[in-house]
Protein backbone atom coordinates (compact mmCIF):
# COMPACT_ATOMS: atom_id res chain seq x y z
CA UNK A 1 9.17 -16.19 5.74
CA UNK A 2 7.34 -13.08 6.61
CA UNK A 3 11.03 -11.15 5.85
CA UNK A 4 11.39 -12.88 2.23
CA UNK A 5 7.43 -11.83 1.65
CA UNK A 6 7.79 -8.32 2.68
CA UNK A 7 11.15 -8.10 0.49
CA UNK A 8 9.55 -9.23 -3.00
CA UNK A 9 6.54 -6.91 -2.31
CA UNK A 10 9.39 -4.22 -1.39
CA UNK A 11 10.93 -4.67 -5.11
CA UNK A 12 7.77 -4.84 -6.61
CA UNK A 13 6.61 -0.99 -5.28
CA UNK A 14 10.10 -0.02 -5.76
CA UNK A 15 9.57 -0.74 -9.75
CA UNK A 16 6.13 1.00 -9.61
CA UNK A 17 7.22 3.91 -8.07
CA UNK A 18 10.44 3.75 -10.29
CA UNK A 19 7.80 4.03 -13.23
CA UNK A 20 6.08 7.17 -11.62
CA UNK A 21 2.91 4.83 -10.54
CA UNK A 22 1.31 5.00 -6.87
CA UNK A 23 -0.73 1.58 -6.70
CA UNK A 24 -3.11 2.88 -3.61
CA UNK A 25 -4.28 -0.60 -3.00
CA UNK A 26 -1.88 -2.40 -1.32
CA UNK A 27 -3.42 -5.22 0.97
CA UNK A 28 -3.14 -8.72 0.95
CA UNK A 29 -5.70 -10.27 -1.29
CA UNK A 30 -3.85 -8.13 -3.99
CA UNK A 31 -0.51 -9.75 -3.39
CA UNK A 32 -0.15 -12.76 -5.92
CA UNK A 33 1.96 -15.99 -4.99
CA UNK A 34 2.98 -18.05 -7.79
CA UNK A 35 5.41 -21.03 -7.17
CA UNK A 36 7.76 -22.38 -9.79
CA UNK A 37 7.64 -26.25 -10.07
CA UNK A 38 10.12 -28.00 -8.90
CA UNK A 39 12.69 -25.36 -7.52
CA UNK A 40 10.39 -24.91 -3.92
CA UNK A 41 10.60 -21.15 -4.84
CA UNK A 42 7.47 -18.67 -4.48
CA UNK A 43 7.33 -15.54 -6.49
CA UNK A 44 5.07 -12.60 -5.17
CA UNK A 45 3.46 -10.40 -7.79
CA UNK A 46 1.10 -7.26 -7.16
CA UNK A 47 -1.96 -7.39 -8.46
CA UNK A 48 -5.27 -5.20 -8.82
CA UNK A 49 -4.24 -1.90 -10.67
CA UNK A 50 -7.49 -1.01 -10.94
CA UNK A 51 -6.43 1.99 -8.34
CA UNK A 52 -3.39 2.92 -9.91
CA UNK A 53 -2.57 6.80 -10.70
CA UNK A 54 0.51 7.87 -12.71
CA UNK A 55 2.30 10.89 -10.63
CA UNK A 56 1.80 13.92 -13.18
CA UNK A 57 4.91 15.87 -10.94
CA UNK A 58 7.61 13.49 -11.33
CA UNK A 59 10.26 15.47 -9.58
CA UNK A 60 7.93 15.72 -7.04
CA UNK A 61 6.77 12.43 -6.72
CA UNK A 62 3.00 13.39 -5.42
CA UNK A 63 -0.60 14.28 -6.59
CA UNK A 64 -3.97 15.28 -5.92
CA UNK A 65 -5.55 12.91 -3.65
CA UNK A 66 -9.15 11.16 -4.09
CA UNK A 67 -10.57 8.60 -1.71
CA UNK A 68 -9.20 5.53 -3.11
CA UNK A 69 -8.11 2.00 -1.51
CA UNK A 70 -9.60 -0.63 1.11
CA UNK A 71 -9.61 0.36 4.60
CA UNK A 72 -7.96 -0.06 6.78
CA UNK A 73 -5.11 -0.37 4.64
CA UNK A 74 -5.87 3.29 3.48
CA UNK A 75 -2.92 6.23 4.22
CA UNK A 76 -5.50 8.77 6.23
CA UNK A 77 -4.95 11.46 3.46
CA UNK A 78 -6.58 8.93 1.09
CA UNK A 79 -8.93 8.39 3.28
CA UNK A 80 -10.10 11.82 3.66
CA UNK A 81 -9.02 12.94 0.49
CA UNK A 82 -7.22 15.63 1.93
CA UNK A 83 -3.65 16.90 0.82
CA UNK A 84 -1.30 15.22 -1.80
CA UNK A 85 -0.54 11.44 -1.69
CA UNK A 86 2.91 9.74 -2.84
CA UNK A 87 4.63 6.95 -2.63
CA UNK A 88 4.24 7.55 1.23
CA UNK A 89 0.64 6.92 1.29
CA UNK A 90 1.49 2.81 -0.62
CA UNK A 91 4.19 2.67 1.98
CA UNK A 92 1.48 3.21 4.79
CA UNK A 93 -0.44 0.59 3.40
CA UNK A 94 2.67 -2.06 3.29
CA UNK A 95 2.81 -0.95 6.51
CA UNK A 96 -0.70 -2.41 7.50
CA UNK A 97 -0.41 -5.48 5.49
CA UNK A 98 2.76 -5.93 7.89
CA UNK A 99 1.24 -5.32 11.05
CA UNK A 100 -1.35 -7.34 10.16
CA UNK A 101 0.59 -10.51 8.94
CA UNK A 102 2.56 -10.18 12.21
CA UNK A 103 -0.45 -9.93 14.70
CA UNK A 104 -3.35 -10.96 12.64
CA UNK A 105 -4.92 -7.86 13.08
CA UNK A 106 -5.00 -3.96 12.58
CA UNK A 107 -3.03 -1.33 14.39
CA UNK A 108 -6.04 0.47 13.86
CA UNK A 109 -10.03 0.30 14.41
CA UNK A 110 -11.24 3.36 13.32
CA UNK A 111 -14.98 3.97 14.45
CA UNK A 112 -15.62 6.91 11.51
CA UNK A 113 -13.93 9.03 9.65
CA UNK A 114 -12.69 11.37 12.89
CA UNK A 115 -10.90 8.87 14.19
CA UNK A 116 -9.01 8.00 10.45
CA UNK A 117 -8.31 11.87 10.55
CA UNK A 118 -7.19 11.36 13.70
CA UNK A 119 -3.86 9.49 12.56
CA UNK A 120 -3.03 11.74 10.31
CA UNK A 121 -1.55 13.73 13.62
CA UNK A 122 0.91 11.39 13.95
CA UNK A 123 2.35 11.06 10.82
């Protein structure tokens, strides 16, 4: 279940970014579930653009950061709002909300924002 989940929320960034658009919310209470009577089928929709940012560099795909999103779901470089987020920093996030549907918790339990800037090492 978790695979067919993580595959409609997949397609749905894929459009987004196809459209030059970097959500910067992705978490779980923005993730929509809408079934269609009788077929037994659930459709996924993202919600909440209330973050959203159109990439101004298409061919680059990236853009001046500010501290936007929920942690933990946060990349670290929106976090900090430090450096130029992408696509990359959704993916991060979709990376979270997968962690945390697997374990039902965070990879992560940053203390301040050292420790966020911390993980920023390791990407």
């Amino acid at each position: 279940m978790i695979r067919v989940i993580m595959r409609q929320i997949l397609e749905g960034l894929c459009f987004i970014h196809s459209k030059n658009i970097i959500h910067r919310d992705i978490k779980g209470s923005n993730i929509m579930m809408h079934s269609v009577p009788g077929s037994g089928k659930v459709i996924l929709k993202i919600a909440d653009f209330g973050e959203v940012k159109q990439i101004l560099n298409s061919s680059q795909n990236q853009m001046k950061v500010s501290g936007r999103g929920t942690p933990p779901y946060m990349a670290p470089e929106l976090y900090l709002g430090i450096g130029i987020a992408n696509v990359k920093a959704d993916v991060w996030s979709l990376g979270m909300l997968l962690y945390q549907m697997l374990t039902h918790t965070f990879p992560f339990d940053p203390k301040n924002e050292y420790e966020i800037g911390q993980f920023e090492i390791f990407i």
